[in-house]
Structures are given as structure tokens and as C-alpha cells.
C-alpha atoms as a PDB file:
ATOM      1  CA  UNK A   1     -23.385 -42.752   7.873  1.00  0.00           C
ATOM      2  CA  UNK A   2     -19.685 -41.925   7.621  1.00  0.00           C
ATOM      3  CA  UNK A   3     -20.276 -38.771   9.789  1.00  0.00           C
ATOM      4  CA  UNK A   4     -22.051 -40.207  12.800  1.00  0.00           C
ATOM      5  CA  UNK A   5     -19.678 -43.184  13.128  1.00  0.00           C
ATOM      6  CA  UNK A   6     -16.136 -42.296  14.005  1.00  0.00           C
ATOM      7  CA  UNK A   7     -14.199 -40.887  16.651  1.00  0.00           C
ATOM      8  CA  UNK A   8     -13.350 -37.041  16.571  1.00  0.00           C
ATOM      9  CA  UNK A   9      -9.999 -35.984  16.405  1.00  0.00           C
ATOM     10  CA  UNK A  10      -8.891 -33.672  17.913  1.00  0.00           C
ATOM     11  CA  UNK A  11     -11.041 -33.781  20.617  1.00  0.00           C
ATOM     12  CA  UNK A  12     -11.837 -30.714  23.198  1.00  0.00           C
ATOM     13  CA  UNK A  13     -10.189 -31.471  26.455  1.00  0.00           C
ATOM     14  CA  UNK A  14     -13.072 -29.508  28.478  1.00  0.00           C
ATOM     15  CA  UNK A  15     -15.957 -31.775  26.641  1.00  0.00           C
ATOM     16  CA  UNK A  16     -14.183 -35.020  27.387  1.00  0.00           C
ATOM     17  CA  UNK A  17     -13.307 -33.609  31.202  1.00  0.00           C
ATOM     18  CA  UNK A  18     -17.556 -32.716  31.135  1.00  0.00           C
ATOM     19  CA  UNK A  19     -18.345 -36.273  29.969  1.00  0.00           C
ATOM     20  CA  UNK A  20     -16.586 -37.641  32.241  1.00  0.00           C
ATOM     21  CA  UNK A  21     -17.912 -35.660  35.729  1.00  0.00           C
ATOM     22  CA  UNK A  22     -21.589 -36.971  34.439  1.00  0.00           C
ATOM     23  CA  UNK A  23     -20.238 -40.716  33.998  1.00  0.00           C
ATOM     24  CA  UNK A  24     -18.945 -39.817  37.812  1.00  0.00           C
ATOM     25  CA  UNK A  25     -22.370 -38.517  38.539  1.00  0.00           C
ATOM     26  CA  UNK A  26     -24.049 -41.501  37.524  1.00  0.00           C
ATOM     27  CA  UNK A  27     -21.506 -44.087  38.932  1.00  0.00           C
ATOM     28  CA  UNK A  28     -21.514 -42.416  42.327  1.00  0.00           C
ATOM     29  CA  UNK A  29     -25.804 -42.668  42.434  1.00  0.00           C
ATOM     30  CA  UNK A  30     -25.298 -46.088  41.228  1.00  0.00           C
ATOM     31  CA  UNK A  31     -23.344 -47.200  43.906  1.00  0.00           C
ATOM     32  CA  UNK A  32     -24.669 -45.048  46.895  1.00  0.00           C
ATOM     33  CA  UNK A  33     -28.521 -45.717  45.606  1.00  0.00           C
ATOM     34  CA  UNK A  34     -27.811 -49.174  45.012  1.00  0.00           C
ATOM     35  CA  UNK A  35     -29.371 -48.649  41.740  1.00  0.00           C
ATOM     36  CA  UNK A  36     -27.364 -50.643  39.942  1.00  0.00           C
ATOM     37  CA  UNK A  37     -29.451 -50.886  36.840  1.00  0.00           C
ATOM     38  CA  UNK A  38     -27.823 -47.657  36.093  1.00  0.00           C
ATOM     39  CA  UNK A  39     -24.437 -50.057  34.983  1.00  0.00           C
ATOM     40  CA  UNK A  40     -26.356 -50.615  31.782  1.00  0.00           C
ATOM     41  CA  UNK A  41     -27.296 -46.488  31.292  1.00  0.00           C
ATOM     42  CA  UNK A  42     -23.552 -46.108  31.793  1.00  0.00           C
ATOM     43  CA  UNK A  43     -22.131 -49.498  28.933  1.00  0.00           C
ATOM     44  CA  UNK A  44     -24.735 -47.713  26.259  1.00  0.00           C
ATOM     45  CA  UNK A  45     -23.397 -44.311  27.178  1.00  0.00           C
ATOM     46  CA  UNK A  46     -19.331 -46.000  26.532  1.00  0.00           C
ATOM     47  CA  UNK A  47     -20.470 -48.119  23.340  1.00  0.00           C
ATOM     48  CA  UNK A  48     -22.334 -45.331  22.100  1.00  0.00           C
ATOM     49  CA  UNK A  49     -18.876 -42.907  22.663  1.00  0.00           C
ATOM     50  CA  UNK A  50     -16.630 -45.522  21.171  1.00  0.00           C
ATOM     51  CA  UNK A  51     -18.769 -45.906  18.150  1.00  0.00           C
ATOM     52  CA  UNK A  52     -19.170 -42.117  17.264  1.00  0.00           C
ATOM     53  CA  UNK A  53     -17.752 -39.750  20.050  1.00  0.00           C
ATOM     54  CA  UNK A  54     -20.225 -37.644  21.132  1.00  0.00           C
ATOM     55  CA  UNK A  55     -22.524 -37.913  18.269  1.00  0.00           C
ATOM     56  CA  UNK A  56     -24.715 -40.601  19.622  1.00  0.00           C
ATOM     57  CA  UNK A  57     -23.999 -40.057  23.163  1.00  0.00           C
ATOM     58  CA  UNK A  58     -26.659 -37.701  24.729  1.00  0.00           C
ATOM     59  CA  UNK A  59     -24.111 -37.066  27.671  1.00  0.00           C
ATOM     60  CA  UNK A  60     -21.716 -36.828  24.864  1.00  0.00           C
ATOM     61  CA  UNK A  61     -23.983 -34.262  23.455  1.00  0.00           C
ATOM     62  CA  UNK A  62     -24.267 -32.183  26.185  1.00  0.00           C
ATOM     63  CA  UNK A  63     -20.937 -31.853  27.149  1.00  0.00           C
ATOM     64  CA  UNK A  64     -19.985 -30.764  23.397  1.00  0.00           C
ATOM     65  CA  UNK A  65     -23.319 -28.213  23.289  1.00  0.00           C
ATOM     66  CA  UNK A  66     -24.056 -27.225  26.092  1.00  0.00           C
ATOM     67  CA  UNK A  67     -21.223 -27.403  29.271  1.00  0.00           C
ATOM     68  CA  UNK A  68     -17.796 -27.151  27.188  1.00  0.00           C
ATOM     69  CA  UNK A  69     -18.631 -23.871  25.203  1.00  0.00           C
ATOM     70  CA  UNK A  70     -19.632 -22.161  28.492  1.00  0.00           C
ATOM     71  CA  UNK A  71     -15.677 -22.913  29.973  1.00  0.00           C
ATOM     72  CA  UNK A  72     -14.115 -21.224  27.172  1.00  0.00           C
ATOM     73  CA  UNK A  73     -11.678 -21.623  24.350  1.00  0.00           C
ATOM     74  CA  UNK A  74     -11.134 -24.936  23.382  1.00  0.00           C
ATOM     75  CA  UNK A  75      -8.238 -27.339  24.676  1.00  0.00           C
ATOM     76  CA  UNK A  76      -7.509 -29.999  21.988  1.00  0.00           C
ATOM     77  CA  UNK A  77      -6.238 -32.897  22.562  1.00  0.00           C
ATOM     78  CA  UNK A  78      -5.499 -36.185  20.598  1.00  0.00           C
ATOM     79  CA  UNK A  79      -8.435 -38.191  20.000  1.00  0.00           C
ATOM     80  CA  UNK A  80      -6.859 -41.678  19.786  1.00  0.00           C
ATOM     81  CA  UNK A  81      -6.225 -41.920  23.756  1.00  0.00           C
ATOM     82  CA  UNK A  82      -9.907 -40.608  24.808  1.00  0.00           C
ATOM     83  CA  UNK A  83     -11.295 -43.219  22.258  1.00  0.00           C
ATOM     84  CA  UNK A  84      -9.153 -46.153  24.091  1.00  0.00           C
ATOM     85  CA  UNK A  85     -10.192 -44.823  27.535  1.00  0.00           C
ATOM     86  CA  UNK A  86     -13.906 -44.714  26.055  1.00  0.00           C
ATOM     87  CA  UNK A  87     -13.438 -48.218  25.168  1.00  0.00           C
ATOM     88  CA  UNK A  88     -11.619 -48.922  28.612  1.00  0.00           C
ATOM     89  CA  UNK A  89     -14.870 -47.715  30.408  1.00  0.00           C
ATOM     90  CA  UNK A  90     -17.056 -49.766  27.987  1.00  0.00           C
ATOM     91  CA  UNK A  91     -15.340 -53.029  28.931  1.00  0.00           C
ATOM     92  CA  UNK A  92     -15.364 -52.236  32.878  1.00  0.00           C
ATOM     93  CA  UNK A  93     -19.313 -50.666  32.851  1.00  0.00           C
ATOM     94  CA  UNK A  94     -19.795 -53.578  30.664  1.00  0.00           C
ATOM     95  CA  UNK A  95     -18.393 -56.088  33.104  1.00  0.00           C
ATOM     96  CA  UNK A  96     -20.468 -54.243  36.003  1.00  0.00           C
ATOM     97  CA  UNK A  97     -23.533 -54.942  34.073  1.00  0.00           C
ATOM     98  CA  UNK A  98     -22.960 -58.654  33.546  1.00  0.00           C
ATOM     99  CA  UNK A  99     -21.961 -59.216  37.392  1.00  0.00           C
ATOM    100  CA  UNK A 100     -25.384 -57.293  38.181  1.00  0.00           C
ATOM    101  CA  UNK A 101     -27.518 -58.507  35.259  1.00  0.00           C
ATOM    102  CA  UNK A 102     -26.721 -62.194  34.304  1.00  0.00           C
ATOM    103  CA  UNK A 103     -24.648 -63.387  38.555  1.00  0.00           C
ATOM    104  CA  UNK A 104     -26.672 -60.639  40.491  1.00  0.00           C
ATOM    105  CA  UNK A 105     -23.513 -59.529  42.413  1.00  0.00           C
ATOM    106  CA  UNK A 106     -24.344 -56.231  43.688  1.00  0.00           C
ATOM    107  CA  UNK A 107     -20.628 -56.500  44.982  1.00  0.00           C
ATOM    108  CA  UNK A 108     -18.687 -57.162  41.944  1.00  0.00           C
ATOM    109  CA  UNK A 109     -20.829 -54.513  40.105  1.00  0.00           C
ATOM    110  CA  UNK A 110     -20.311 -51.964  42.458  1.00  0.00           C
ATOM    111  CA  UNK A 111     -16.398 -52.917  42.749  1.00  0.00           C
ATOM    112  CA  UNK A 112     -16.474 -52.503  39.263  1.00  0.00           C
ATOM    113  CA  UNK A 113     -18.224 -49.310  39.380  1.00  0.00           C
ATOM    114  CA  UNK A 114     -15.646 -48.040  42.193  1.00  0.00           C
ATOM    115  CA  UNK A 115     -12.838 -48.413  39.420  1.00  0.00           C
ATOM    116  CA  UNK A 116     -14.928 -46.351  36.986  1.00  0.00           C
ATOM    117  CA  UNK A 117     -15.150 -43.507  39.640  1.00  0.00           C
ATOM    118  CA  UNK A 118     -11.668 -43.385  40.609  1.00  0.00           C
ATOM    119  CA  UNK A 119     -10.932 -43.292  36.955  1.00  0.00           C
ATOM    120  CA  UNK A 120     -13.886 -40.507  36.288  1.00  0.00           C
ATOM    121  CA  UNK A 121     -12.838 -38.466  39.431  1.00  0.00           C
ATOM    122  CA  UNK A 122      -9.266 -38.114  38.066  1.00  0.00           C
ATOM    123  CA  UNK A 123      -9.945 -36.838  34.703  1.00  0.00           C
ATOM    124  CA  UNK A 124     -12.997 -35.147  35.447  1.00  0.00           C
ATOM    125  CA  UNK A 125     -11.729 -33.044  38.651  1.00  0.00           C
ATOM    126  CA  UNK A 126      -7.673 -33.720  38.101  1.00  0.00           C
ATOM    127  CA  UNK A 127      -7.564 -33.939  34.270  1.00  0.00           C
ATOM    128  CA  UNK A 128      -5.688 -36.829  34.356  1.00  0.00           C
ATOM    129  CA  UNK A 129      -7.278 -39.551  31.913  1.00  0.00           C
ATOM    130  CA  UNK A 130      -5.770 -43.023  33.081  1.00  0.00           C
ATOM    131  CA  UNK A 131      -6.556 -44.471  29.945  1.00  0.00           C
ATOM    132  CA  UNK A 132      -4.518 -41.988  27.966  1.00  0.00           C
ATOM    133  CA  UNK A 133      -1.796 -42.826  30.556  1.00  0.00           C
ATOM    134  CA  UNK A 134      -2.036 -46.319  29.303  1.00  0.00           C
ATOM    135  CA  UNK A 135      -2.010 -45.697  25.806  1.00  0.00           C
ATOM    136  CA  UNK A 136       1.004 -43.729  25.913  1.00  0.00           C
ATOM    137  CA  UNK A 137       2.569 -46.857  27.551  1.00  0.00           C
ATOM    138  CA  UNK A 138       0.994 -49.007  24.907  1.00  0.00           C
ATOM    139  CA  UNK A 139       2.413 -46.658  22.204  1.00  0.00           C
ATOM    140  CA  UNK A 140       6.153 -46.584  24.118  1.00  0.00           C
ATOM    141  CA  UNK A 141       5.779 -50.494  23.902  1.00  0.00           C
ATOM    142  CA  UNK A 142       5.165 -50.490  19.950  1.00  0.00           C
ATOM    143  CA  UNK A 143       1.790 -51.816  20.764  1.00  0.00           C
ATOM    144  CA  UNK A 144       0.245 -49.172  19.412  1.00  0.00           C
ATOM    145  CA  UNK A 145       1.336 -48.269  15.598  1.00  0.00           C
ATOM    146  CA  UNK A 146       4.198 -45.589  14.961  1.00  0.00           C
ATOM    147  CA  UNK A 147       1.566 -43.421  12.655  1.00  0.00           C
ATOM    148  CA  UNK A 148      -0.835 -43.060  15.384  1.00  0.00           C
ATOM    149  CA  UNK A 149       2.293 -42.135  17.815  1.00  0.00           C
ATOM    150  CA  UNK A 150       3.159 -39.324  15.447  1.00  0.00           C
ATOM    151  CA  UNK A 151      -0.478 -37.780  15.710  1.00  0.00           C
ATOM    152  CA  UNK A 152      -0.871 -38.417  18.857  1.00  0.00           C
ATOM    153  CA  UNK A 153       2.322 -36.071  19.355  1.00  0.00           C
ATOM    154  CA  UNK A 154       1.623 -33.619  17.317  1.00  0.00           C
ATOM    155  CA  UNK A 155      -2.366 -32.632  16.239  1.00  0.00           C
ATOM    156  CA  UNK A 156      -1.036 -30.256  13.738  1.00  0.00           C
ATOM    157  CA  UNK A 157      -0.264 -33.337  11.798  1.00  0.00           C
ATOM    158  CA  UNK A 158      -3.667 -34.165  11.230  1.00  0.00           C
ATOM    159  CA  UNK A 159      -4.398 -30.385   9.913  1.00  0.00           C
ATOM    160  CA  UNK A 160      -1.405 -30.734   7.586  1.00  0.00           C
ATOM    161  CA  UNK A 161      -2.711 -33.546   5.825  1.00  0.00           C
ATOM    162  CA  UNK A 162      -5.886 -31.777   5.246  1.00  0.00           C
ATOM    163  CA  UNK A 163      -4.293 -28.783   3.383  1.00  0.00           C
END
């Protein structure tokens, strides 16, 4: 059980970019469609990506398979941040799927929904990953413990302490 729950780290840059242009994919028919059932396709996909990274997910699966070994050489990155933006999309996907589900407010879903593409459209298309942005503010803060700083900083770290 220890390998399918937990979050990879390093993680490749390209898969996580991947992931993220299918959770735009799906946010953008959700809103344009109307089909706003899709908010509950898109809180599995997150809770399913916090819980095990791609393991579980089967978008997380085919960006790892499939779409990232076809761009080329891996680009690692730390995988603390893309687990907090993970969880960042699970809380706001979540909160679409309440507003739609349990109040039946198309408009608070699909406001919800619009903050979810912004955030997918920027790391997908500009590699920017807003929830990264925040954790580095979180970590600058002393939020976020000094030991995960230091990896976060440097990856190598985690390959030393493997040796």
C-alpha cells in the first residue's frame, strides 16, 4: 500500500504541465456545456492526485505514460509545491461541487470553476503553477517547515539521502 499512496518527489515538470491542460480541458467543457456534473469528475481527479500523485489518477496516468515521455527529457521539479497546488484544486473543485450538488448554483460552481481555469491555463500553457507561488510564500513565512524548504531548494537533497 505504501507505494500507491504518497506523493512523488521529484516530480516531472512536463507531466504535471500535461495534467494540468486536461483539468483545463475539462473545466472549460464544464463551464461552456453547462455540464457541471463534471465538478465532481474533476474533486476525484484532485483527491485522487493528493492521495498518490499520479498513481490513482487516470489523467494522472496519462500524462506520466503516455503525453510527458513524448516531450522529451524530463524537467524535475520539487514535489512538495505540486502536491499543495493538487490539494489547492481539490478544495476549489470541491467547493464547485457542493455549490452545484447540495445549493444548485450553477453560478457559484462555474465561478469556482473560472478560478480553476485561470489557475490551469497558467501552468499548463505559461508554466507558472500559482500554487507553488503560494507555497514558496508559505515557506518564506515559516509556515511551511525549514526541512521541506531545504528540499524544495535543492532536489539533489533528496538523492543524497538515498546514497
Amino acid at each position: 500500500m505504501s507505494s500507491v499512496i504518497g506523493f512523488p518527489n521529484p516530480v516531472n515538470e512536463k507531466a504535471a504541465r500535461s495534467v494540468a491542460a486536461g483539468v483545463l480541458l475539462i473545466a472549460v467543457v464544464a463551464v461552456a456545456g453547462q455540464w457541471l456534473w463534471l465538478t465532481a469528475l474533476l474533486a476525484a481527479g484532485f483527491a485522487l492526485r493528493v492521495l498518490s500523485g499520479p498513481t490513482l489518477s487516470p489523467l494522472g496516468q496519462l500524462a506520466t505514460r503516455v503525453i510527458a515521455p513524448r516531450l522529451g527529457h524530463p524537467k524535475l521539479v520539487p514535489g512538495p509545491p505540486k502536491r499543495f497546488a493538487q490539494t489547492i484544486g481539490l478544495v476549489v473543485t470541491g467547493g464547485a461541487a457542493l455549490a452545484w450538488f447540495a445549493f444548485g448554483s450553477a453560478l457559484i460552481a462555474s465561478l469556482f470553476l473560472a478560478l480553476i481555469i485561470v489557475a490551469a491555463a497558467l501552468e499548463s500553457i505559461g508554466g507558472l503553477c500559482l500554487g507553488c507561488v503560494a507555497f514558496g510564500y508559505l515557506m518564506r513565512a515559516g509556515v511551511i517547515p525549514a526541512d521541506t524548504c531545504q528540499a524544495c531548494n535543492d532536489i539533489s537533497l533528496r538523492y543524497r539521502q538515498t546514497a
